[in-house]
C-alpha atoms as a PDB file:
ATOM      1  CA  UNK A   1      93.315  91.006 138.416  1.00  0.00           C
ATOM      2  CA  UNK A   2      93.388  87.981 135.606  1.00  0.00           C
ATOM      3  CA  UNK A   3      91.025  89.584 133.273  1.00  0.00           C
ATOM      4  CA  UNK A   4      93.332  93.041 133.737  1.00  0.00           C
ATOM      5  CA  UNK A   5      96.500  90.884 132.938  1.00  0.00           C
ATOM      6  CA  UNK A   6      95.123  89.683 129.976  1.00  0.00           C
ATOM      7  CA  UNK A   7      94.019  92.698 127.901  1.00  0.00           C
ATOM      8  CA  UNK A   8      96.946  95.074 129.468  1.00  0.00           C
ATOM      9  CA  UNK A   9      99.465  92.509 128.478  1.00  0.00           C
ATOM     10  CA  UNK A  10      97.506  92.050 124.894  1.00  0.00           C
ATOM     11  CA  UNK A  11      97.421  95.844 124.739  1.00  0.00           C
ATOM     12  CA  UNK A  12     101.246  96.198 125.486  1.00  0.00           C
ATOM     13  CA  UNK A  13     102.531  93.731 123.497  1.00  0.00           C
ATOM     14  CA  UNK A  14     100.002  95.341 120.063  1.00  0.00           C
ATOM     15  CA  UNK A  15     101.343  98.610 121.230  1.00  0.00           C
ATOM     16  CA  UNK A  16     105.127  96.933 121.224  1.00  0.00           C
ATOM     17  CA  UNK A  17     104.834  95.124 118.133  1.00  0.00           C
ATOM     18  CA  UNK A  18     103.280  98.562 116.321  1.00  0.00           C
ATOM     19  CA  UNK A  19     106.284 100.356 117.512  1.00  0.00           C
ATOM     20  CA  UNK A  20     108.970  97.883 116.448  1.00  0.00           C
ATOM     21  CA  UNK A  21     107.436  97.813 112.931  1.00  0.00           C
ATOM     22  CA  UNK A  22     107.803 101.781 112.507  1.00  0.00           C
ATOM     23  CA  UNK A  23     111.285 101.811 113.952  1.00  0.00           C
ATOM     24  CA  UNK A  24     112.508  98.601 111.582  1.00  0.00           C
ATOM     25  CA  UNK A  25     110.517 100.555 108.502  1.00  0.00           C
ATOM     26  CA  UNK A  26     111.750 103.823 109.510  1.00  0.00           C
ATOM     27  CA  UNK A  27     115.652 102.179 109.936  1.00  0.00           C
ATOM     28  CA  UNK A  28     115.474  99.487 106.801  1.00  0.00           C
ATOM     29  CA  UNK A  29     113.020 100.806 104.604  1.00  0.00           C
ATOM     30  CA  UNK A  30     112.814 104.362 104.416  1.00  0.00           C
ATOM     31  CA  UNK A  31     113.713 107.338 107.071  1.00  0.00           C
ATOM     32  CA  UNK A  32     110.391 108.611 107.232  1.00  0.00           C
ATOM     33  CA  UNK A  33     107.018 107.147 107.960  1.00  0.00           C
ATOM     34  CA  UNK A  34     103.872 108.471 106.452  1.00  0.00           C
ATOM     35  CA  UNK A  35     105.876 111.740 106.819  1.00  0.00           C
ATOM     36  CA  UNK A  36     106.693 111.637 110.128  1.00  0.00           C
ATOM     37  CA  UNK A  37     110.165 110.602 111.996  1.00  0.00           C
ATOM     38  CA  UNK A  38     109.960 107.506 112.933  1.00  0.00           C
ATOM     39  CA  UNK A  39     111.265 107.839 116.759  1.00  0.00           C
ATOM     40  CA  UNK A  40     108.585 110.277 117.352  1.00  0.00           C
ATOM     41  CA  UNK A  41     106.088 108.359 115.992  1.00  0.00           C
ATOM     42  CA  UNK A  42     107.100 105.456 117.585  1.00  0.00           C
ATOM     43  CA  UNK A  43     106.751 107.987 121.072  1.00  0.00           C
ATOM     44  CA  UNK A  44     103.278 108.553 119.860  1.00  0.00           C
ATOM     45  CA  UNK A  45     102.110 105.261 119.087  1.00  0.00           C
ATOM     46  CA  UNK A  46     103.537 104.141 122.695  1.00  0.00           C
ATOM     47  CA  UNK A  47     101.688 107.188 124.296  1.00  0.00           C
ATOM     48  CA  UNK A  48      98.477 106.066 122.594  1.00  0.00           C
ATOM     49  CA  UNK A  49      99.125 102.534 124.112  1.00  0.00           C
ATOM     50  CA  UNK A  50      99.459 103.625 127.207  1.00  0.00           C
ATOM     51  CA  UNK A  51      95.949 105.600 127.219  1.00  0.00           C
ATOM     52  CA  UNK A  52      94.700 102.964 125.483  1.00  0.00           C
ATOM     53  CA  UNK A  53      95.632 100.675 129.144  1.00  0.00           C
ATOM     54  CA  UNK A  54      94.416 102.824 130.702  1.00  0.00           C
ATOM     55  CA  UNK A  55      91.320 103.277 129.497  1.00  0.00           C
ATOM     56  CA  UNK A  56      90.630  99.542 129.861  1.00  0.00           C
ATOM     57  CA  UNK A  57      91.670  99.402 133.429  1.00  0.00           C
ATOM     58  CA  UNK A  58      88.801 101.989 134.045  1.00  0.00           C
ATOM     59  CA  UNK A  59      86.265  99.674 131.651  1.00  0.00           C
ATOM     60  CA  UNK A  60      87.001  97.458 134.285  1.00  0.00           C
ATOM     61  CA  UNK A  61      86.490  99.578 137.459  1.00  0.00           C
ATOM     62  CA  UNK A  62      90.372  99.557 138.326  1.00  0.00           C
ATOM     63  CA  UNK A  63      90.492 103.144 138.484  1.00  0.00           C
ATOM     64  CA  UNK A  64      93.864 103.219 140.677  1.00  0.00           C
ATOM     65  CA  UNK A  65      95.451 101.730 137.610  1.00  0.00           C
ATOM     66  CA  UNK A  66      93.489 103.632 134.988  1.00  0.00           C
ATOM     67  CA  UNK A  67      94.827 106.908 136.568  1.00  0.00           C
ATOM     68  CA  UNK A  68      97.945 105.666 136.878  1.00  0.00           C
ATOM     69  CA  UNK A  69      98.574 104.964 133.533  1.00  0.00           C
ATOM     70  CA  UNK A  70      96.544 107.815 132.188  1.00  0.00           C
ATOM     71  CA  UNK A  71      99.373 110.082 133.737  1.00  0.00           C
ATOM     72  CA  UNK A  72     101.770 107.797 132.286  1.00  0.00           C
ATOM     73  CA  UNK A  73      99.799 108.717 128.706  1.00  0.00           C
ATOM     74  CA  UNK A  74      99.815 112.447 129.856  1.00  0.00           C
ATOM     75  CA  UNK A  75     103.291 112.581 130.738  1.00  0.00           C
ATOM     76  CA  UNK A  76     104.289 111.213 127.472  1.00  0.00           C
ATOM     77  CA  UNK A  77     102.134 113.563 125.275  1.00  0.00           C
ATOM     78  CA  UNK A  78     103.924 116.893 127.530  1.00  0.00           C
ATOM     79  CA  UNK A  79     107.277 115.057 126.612  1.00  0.00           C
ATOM     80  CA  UNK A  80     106.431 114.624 123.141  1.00  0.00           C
ATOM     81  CA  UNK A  81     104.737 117.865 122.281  1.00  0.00           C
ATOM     82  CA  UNK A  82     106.591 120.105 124.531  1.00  0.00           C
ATOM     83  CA  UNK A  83     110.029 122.223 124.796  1.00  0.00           C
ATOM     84  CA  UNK A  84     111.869 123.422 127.631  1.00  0.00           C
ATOM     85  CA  UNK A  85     109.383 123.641 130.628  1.00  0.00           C
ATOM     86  CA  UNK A  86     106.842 121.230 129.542  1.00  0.00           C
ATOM     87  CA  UNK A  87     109.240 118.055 129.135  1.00  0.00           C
ATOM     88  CA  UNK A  88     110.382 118.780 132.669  1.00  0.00           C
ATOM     89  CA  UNK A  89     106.726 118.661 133.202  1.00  0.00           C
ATOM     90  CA  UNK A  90     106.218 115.745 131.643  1.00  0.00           C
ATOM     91  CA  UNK A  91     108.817 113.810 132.757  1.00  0.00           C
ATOM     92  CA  UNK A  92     107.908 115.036 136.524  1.00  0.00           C
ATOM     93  CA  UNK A  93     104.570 113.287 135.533  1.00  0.00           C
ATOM     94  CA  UNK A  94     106.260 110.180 134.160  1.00  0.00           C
ATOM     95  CA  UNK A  95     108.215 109.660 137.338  1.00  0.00           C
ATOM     96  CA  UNK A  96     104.946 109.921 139.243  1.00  0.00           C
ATOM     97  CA  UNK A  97     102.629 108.154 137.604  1.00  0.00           C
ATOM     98  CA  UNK A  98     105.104 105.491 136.818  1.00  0.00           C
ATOM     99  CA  UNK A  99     106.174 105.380 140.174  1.00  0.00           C
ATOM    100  CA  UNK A 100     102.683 105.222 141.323  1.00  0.00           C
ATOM    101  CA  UNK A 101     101.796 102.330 138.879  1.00  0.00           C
ATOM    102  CA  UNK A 102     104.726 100.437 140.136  1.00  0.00           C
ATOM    103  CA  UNK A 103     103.542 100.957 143.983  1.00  0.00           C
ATOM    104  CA  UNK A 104      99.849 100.004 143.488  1.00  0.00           C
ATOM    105  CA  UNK A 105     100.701  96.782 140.865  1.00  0.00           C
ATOM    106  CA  UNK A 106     103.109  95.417 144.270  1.00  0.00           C
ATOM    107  CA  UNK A 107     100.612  95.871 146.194  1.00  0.00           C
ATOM    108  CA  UNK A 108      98.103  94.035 144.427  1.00  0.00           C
ATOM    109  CA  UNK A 109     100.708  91.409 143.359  1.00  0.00           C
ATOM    110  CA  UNK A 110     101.310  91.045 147.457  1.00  0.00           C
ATOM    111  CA  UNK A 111      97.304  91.002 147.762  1.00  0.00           C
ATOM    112  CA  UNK A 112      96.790  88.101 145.640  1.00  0.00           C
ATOM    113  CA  UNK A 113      99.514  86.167 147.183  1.00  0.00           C
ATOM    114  CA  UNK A 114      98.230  86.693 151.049  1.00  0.00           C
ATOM    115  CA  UNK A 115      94.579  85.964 150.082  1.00  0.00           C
ATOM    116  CA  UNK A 116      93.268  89.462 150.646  1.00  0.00           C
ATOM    117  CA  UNK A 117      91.272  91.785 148.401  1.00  0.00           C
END
């Protein structure tokens, strides 16, 4: 799980830093961003993080993790290009795959403490 820890929480924080820079431009600077609100381009870039996790969780044969945040990704993307129907969707899908990210990152957390693969 160390080598997982250290590119998701690379990948997080570049994701993070990307999306403070467009809010702090959007807010200070100017309201729009390469033509685009910055809020929902901020949403975007996050999104793309989160694919971008998990895509290196499966590059790493942690496919539990890669699927979980892949849903995460998906969930966003019906949230963010939806209306009506499909953000219920999406958020549905956020709940779950976050939830399911949540359960399988305590479990591995409780792994590593007791010893056991």
């Amino acid at each position: 799980m160390d080598e997982s820890a250290d590119f998701q929480g690379t990948t997080i924080g570049v994701g993070t830093l990307l999306v403070v820079a467009v809010l702090a431009y959007g807010t200070f600077i100017s309201p729009s961003v390469a033509g685009y609100e910055p809020l929902t381009l901020a949403g975007w870039i996050f999104a793309l993080t989160l694919a971008a996790v998990a895509i290196l969780h499966a590059s790493v044969t942690q496919y539990d993790l890669a699927g979980g945040f892949g849903g995460v990704a998906v969930g966003w993307l019906f949230v963010l290009s939806g209306s009506g129907a499909q953000v219920l969707v999406g958020l549905a899908v956020l709940l779950v795959s976050g939830g399911y990210v949540v359960l399988v990152t305590r479990r591995r957390s409780r792994d590593a403490q007791s010893g056991t693969t």
